[in-house]
Protein backbone atom coordinates (compact mmCIF):
# COMPACT_ATOMS: atom_id res chain seq x y z
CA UNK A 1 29.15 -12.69 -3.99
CA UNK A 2 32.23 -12.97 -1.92
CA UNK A 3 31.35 -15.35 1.06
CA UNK A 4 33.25 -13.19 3.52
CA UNK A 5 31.04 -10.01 2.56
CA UNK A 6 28.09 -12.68 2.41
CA UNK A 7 28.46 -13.35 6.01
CA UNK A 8 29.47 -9.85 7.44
CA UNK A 9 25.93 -8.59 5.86
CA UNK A 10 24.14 -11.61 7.03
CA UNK A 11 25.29 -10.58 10.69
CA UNK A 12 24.84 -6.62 9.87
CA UNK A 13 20.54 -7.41 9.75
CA UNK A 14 20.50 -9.56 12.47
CA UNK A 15 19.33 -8.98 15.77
CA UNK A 16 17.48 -5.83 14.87
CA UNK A 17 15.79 -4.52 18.07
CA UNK A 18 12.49 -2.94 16.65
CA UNK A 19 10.65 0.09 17.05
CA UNK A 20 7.25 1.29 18.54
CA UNK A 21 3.24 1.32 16.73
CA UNK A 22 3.65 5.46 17.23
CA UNK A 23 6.75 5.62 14.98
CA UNK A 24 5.69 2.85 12.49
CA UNK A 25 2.49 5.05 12.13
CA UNK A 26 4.01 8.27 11.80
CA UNK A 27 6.46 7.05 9.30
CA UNK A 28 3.89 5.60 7.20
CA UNK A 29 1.22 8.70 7.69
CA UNK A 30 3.79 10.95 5.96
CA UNK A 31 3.10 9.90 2.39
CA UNK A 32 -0.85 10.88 2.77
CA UNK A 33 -0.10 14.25 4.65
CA UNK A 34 2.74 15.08 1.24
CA UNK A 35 -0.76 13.50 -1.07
CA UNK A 36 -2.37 16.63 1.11
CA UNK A 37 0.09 19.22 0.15
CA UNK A 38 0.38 17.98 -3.05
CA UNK A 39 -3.47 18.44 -4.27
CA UNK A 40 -3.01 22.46 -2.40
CA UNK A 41 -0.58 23.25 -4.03
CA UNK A 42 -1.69 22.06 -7.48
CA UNK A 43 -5.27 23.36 -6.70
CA UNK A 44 -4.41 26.86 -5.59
CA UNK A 45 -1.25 27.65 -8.42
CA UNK A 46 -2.56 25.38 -11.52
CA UNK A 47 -5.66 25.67 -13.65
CA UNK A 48 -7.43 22.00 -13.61
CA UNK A 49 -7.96 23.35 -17.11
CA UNK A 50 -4.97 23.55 -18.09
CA UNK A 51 -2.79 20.22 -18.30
CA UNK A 52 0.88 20.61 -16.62
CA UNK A 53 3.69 19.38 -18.36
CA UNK A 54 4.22 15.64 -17.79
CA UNK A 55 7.83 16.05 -16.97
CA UNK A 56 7.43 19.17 -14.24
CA UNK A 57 4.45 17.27 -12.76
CA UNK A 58 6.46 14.35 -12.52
CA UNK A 59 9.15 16.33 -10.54
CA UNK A 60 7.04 18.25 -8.19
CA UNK A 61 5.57 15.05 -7.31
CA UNK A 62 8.70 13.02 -6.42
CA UNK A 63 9.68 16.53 -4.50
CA UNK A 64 6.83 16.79 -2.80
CA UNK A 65 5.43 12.71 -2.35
CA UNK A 66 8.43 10.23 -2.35
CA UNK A 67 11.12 12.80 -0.99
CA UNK A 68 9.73 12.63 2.62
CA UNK A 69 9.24 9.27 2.65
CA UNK A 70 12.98 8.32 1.89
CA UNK A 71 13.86 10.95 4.22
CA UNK A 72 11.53 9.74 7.18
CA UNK A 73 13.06 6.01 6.68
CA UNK A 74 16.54 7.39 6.66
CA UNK A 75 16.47 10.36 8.79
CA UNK A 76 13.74 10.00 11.23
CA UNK A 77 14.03 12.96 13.04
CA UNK A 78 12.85 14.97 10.95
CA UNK A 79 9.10 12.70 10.28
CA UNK A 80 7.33 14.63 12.78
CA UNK A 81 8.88 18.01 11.99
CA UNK A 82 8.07 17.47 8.27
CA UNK A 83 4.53 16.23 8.42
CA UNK A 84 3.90 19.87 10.86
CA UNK A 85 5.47 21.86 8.62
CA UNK A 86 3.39 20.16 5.77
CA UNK A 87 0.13 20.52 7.13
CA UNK A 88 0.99 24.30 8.35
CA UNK A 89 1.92 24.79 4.69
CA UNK A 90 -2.03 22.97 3.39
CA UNK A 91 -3.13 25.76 6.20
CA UNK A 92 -1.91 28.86 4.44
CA UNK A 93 -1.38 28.55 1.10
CA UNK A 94 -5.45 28.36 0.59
CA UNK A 95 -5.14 32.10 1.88
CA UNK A 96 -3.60 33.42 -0.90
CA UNK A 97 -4.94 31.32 -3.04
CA UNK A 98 -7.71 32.25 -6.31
CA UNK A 99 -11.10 33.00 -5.57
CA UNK A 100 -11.76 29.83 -7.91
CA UNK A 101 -9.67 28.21 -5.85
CA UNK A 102 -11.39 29.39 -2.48
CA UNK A 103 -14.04 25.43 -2.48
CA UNK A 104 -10.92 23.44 -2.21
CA UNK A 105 -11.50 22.41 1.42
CA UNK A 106 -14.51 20.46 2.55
CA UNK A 107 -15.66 20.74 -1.59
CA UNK A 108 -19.08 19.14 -2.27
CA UNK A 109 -18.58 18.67 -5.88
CA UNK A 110 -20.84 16.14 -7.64
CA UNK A 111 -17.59 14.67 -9.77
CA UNK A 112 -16.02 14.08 -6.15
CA UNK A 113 -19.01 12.37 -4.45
CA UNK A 114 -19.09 10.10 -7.80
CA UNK A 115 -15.45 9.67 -7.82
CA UNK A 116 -15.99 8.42 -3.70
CA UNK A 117 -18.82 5.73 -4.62
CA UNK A 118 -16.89 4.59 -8.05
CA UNK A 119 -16.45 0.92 -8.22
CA UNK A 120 -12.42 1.77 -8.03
CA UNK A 121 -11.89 4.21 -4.98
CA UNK A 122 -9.41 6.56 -5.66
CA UNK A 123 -8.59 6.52 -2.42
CA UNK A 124 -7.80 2.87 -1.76
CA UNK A 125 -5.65 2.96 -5.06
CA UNK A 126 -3.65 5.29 -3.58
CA UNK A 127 -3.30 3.64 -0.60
CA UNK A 128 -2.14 0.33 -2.00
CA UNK A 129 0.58 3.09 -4.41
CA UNK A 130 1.88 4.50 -0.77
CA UNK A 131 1.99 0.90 0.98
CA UNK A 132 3.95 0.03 -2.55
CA UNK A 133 5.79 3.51 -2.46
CA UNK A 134 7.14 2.55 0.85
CA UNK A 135 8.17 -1.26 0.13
CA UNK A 136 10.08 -0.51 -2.87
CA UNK A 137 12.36 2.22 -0.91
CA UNK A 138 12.79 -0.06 2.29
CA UNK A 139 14.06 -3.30 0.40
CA UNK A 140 17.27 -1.19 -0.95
CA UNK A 141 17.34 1.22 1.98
CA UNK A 142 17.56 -1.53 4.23
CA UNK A 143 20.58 -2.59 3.19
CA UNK A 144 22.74 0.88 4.08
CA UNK A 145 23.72 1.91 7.31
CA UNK A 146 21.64 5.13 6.90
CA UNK A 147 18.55 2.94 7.48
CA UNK A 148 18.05 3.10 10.99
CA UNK A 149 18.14 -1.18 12.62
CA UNK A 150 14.83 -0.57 14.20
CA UNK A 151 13.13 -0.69 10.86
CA UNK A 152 14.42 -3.87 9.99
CA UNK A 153 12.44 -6.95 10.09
CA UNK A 154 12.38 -8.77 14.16
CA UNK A 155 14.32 -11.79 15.13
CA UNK A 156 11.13 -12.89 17.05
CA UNK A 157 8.62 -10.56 18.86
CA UNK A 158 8.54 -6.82 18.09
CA UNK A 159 7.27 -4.92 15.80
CA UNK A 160 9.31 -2.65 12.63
CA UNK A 161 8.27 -0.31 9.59
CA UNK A 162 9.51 -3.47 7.32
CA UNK A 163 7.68 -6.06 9.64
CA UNK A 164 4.17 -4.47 8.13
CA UNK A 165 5.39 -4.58 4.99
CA UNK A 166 3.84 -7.92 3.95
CA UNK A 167 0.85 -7.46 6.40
CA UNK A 168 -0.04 -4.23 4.38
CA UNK A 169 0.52 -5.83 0.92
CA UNK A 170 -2.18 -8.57 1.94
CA UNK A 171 -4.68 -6.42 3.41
CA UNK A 172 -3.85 -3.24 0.67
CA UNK A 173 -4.52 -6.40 -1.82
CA UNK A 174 -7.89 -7.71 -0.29
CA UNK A 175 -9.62 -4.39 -0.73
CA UNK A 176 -8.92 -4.57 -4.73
CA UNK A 177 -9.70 -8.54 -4.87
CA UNK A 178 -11.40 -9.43 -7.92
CA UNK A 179 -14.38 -9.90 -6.23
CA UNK A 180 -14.13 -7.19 -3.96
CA UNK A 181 -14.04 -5.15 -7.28
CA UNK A 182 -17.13 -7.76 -8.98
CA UNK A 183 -19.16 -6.94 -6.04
CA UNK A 184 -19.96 -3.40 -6.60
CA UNK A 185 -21.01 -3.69 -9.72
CA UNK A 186 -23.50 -6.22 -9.06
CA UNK A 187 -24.52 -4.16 -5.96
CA UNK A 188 -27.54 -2.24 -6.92
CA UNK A 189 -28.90 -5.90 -8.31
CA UNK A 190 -28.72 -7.31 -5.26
CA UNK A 191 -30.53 -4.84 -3.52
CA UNK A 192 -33.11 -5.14 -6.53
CA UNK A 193 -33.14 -8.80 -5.92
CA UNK A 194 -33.57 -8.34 -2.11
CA UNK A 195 -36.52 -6.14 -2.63
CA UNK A 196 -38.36 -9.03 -4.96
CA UNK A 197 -37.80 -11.39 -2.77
CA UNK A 198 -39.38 -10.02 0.00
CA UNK A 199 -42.93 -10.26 -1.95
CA UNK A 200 -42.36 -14.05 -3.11
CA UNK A 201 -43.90 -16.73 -1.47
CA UNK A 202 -42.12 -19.63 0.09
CA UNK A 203 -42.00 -22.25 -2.20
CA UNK A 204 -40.78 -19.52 -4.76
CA UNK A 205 -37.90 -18.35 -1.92
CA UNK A 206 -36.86 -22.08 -1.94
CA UNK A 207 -36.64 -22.68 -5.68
CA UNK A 208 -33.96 -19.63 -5.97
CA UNK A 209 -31.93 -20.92 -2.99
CA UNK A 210 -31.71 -24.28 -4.60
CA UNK A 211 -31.35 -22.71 -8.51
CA UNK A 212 -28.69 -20.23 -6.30
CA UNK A 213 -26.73 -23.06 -4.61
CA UNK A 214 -25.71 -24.89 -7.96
CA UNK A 215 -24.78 -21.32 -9.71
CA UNK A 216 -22.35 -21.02 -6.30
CA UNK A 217 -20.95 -24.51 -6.55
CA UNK A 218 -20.36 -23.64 -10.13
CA UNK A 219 -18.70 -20.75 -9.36
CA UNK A 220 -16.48 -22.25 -6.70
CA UNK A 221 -15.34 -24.47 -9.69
CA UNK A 222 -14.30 -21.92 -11.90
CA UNK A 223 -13.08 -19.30 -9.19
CA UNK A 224 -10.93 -21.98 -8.01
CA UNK A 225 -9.32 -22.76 -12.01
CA UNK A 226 -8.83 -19.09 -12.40
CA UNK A 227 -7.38 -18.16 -8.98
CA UNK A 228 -5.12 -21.16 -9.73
CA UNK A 229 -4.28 -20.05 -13.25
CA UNK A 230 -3.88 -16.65 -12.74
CA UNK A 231 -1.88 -16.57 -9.85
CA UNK A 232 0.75 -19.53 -11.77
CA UNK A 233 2.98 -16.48 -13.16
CA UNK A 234 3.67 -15.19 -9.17
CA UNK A 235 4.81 -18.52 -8.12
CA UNK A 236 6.88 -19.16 -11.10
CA UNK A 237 8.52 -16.17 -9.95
CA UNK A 238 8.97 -17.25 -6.44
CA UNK A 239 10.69 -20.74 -7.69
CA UNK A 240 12.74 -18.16 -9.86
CA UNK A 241 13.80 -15.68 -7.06
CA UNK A 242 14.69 -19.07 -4.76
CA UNK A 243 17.12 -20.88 -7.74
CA UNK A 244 18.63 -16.94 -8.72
CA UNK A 245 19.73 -16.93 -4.44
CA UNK A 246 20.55 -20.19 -4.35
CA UNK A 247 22.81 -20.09 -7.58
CA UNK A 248 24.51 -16.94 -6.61
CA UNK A 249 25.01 -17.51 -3.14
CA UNK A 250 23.39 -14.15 -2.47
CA UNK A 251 22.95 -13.21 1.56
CA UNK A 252 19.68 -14.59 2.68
CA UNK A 253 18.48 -13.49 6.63
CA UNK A 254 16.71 -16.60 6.99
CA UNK A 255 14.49 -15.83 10.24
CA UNK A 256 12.66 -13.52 7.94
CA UNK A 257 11.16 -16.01 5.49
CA UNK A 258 12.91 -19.39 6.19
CA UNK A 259 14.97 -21.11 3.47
CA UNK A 260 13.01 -21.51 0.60
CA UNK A 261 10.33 -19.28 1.07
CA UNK A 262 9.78 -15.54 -0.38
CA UNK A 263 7.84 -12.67 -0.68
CA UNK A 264 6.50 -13.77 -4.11
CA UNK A 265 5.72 -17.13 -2.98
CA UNK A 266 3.57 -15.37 0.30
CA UNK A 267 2.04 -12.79 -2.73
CA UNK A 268 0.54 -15.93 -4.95
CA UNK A 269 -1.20 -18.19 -2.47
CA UNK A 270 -2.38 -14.93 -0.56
CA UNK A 271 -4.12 -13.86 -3.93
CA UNK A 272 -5.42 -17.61 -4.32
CA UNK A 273 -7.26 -17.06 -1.31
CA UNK A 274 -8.16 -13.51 -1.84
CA UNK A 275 -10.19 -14.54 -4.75
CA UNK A 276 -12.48 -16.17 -2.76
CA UNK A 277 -13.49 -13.26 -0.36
CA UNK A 278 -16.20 -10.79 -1.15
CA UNK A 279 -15.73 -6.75 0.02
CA UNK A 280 -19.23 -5.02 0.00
CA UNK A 281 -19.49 -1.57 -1.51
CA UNK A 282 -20.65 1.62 -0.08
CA UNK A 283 -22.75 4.20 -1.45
CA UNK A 284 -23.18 7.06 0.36
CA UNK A 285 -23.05 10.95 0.37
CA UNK A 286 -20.12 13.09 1.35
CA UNK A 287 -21.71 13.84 4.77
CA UNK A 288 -21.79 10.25 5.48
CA UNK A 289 -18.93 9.28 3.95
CA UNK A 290 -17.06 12.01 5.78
CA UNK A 291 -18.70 10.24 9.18
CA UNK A 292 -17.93 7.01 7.90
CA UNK A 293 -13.80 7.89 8.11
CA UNK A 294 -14.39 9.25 11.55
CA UNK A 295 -15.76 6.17 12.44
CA UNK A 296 -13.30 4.13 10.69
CA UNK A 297 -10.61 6.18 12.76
CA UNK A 298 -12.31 5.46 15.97
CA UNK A 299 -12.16 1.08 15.26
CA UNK A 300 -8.28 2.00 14.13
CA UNK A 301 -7.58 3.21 17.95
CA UNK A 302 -9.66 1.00 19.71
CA UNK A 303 -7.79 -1.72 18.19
CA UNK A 304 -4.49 -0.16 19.13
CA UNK A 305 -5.74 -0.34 22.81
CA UNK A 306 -7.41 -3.99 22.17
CA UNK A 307 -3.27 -4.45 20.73
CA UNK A 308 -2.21 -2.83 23.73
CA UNK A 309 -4.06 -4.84 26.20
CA UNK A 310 -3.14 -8.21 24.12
CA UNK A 311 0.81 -7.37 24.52
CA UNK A 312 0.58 -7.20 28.04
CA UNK A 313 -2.17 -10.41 28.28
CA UNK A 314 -1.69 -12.77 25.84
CA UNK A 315 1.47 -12.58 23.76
CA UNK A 316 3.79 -9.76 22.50
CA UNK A 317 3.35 -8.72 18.27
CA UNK A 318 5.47 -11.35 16.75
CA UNK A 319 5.82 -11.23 12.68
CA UNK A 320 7.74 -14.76 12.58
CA UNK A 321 5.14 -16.99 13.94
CA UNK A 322 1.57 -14.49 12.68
CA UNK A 323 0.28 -14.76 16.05
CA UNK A 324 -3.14 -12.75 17.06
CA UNK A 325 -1.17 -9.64 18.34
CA UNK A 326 0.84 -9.24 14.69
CA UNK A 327 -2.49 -9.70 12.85
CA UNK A 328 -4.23 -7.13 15.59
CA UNK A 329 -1.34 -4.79 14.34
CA UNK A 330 -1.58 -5.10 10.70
CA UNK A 331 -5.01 -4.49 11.48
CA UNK A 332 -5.06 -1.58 13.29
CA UNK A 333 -1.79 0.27 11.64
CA UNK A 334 -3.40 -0.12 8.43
CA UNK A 335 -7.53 0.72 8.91
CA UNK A 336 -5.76 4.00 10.89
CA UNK A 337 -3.32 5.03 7.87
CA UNK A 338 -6.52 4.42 5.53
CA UNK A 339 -8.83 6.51 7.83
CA UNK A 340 -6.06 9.24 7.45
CA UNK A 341 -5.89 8.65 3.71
CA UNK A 342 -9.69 8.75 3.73
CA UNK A 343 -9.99 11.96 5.40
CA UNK A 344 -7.07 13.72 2.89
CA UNK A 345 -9.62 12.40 -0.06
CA UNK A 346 -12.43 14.44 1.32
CA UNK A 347 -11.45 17.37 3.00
CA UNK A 348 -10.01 18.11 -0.37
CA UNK A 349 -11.11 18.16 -4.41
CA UNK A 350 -9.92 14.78 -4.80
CA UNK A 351 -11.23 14.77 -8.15
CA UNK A 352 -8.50 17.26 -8.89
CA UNK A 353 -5.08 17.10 -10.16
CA UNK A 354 -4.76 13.24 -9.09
CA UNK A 355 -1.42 12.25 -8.55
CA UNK A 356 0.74 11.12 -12.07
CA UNK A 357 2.71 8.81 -9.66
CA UNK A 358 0.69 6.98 -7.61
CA UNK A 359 -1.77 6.69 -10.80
CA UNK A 360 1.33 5.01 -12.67
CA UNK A 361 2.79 2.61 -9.43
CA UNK A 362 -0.82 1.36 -8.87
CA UNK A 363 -0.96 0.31 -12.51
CA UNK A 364 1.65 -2.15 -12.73
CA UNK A 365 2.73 -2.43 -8.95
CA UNK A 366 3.86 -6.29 -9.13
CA UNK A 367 5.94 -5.17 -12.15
CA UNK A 368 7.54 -2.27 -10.26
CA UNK A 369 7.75 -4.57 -7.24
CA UNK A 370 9.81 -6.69 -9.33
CA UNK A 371 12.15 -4.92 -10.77
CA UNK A 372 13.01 -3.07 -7.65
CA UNK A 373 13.92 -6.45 -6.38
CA UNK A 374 15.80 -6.86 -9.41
CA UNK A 375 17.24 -3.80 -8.59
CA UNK A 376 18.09 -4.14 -5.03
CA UNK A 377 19.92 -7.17 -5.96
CA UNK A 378 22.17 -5.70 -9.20
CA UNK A 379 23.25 -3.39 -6.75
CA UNK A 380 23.79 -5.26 -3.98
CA UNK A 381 26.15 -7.23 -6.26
CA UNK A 382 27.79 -4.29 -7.38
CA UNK A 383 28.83 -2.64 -4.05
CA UNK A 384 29.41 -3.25 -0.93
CA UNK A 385 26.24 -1.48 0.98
CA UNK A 386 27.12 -1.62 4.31
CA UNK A 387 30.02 -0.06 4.05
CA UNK A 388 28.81 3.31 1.79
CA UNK A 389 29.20 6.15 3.24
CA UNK A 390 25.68 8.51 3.94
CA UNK A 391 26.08 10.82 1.17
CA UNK A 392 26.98 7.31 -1.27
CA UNK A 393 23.79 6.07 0.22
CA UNK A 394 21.08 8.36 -0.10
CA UNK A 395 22.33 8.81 -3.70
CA UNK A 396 21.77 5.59 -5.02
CA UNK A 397 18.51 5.09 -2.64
CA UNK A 398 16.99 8.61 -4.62
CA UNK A 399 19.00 7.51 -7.51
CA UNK A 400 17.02 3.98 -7.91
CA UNK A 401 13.57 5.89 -6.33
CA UNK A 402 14.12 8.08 -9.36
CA UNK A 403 14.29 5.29 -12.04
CA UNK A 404 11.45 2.47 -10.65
CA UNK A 405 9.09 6.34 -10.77
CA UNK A 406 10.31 7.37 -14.44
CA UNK A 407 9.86 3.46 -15.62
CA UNK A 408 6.26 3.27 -13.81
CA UNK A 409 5.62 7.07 -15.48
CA UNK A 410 6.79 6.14 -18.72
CA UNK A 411 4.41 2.50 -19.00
CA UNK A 412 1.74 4.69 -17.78
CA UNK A 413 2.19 7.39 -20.75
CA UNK A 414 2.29 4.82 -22.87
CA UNK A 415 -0.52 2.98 -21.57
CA UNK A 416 1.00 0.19 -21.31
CA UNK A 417 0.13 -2.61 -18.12
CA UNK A 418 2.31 -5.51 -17.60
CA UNK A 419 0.25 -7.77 -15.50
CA UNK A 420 2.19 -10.75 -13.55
CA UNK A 421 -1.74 -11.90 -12.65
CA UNK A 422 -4.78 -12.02 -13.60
């Protein structure tokens, strides 16, 4: 790379002055509201019987999911207008829709209450596909004029759509922790074991705790070889990604990771201590879990005004040093989007027509996440981004949307999973 260029892009992402929680939010809420439309529209004008041709499902889908989100990252004005106009649309296409069609809203269908307390919740996967849905479009877009500054990663304090981005991949990747996913289904023995133990005496209480304490050290042992083991791959690929820049000479902004640190680097000890946390499940009914996203909704806005009242108190959101207000924000952005997400699950027949691409990111996201970076950087080498025009830009950003979806389809179809991790 040309040092000149080098340097002119290096100044082009500095000083970026940020945006607001409300617009980060909105942006990010889009992808669940087009998840909304999507299931309507399949519901009321396909048979569930009937299987839809990979390739036109496959296109609606892009249409209809990844569309808006490139165009709420690149032309926000038209976020707010587009999630209205989606949500009038999930309104009134259910009025002309089939009488078998008529139980879409609010359905209390056995398959969905199963598919709700399933060890893997559909609804978290597709979470963790929209947080991944988003990254992979803001590490090109970011790099074209059409991608409004106040996205970009902060300087210092402030807050941005990309400054969440590795917040969201660390929380979206706690919820599906190996023993977050272990946990549920040794759930029902616990309570079993629970039960037991209430009847036992005391000396029998203290011989489990004692036979229980050597199974946990033993555990440590071997959680701590495979988290180490598993997660060597993701390193390798940070030491990789560092020599590739350093080699090349490619532009590096270094207030957003320092000089020899990367996103891959952040991903691998993150999962390394991951492994060692424990999510509960929950098994509930549709009533409750319907009160449980309410309530889940409720913690996301207090904590915006607990954020709110930490700004002004203790010290302003500040991605660069992790401080309590960043980690409040991570928090709270991304227990709000998931109550949202939540709420789309069950106020529809999640358990039909599931979504062909968020099924095939979630499968092999760390792959996909990979070679968009690969991606980003071939073209990055090949043109000069900052000076495309708009119409140069959005046609390469769709353009290399298109392919990372098609590649993610096509290992799906072929059931294939490339796993950078164990």
């Amino acid at each position: 790379m040309e040092e000149q260029y080098k340097l002119e892009h290096e100044e082009f992402v500095k000083n970026p002055t940020g945006s607001t929680l409300f617009e980060t939010c909105t942006v990010l809420n889009i992808i669940p509201v087009s998840l909304l439309l999507q299931k309507v529209l399949f519901t009321t004008f396909f048979d569930n019987n009937v299987k839809i041709p990979l390739a036109v499902r496959v296109f609606l889908e892009f249409s209809i999911i990844v569309l808006p989100c490139i165009a709420s990252v690149t032309y926000t004005e038209m976020t707010i207008p587009l999630i209205l106009l989606m949500l009038l649309t999930c309104l009134i296409i259910p009025i002309f829709a089939k009488p078998s069609s008529k139980q879409f809203y609010l359905s209390e269908n056995k398959d969905m209450l199963n598919l709700m307390n399933a060890p893997r919740k559909r609804f978290i996967e597709e979470y963790r596909a929209f947080v991944m849905i988003a990254t992979i479009i803001c590490i090109l877009a970011v790099d074209f004029k059409v991608f409004p500054r106040r996205f970009s990663k902060t300087e210092t304090f402030g807050i941005s759509l990309m400054d969440i981005g590795v917040g969201s991949v660390v929380l979206s990747g706690a919820m599906v922790s190996r023993h977050a996913r272990s946990s549920s289904s040794s759930s029902s023995s616990s309570v079993h074991h629970k039960k037991t133990d209430d009847n036992n005496n005391n000396k029998s209480r203290a011989s489990t705790t004692t036979t229980t304490t050597s199974e946990q050290k033993l555990s440590r042992k071997a959680l701590a070889y495979h988290a180490f083991v598993s997660n060597a791959p993701l390193m390798l690929l940070g030491f990789v990604r560092m020599l590739l820049t350093k080699s090349t000479n490619y532009q590096e902004h270094v207030t957003e990771y320092g000089i020899h640190w990367n996103f891959f680097f952040t991903l691998g000890f993150v999962s390394i201590v991951l492994s060692f946390l424990k999510m509960s499940p929950n098994r509930a009914t549709l009533k409750e879990w319907r009160l449980y996203a309410a309530k889940l909704m409720a913690v996301g806005l207090f904590m915006f005004g607990v954020l709110y009242y930490a700004e002004q108190t203790i010290q302003p959101i500040s991605r660069r040093m992790t401080n309590l207000t960043y980690v409040m924000a991570i928090l709270a952005l991304n227990i709000f989007n998931l109550s949202v997400n939540l709420l789309v699950s069950l106020i529809s027949a999640s358990h039909l027509h599931p979504s062909a691409i968020t099924q095939a990111i979630n499968r092999n996201q760390l792959f996909i996440f990979l070679l968009a970076n690969i991606m980003t950087g071939l073209i990055n080498f090949s043109i000069k981004t900052i000076y495309a025009s708009e119409e140069t830009s959005m046609k390469i950003i769709v353009g290399y949307t298109s392919l990372l979806v098609i590649i993610a389809i096509a290992l799906d179809h072929l059931n294939i999973t490339l796993k950078l991790s164990k």
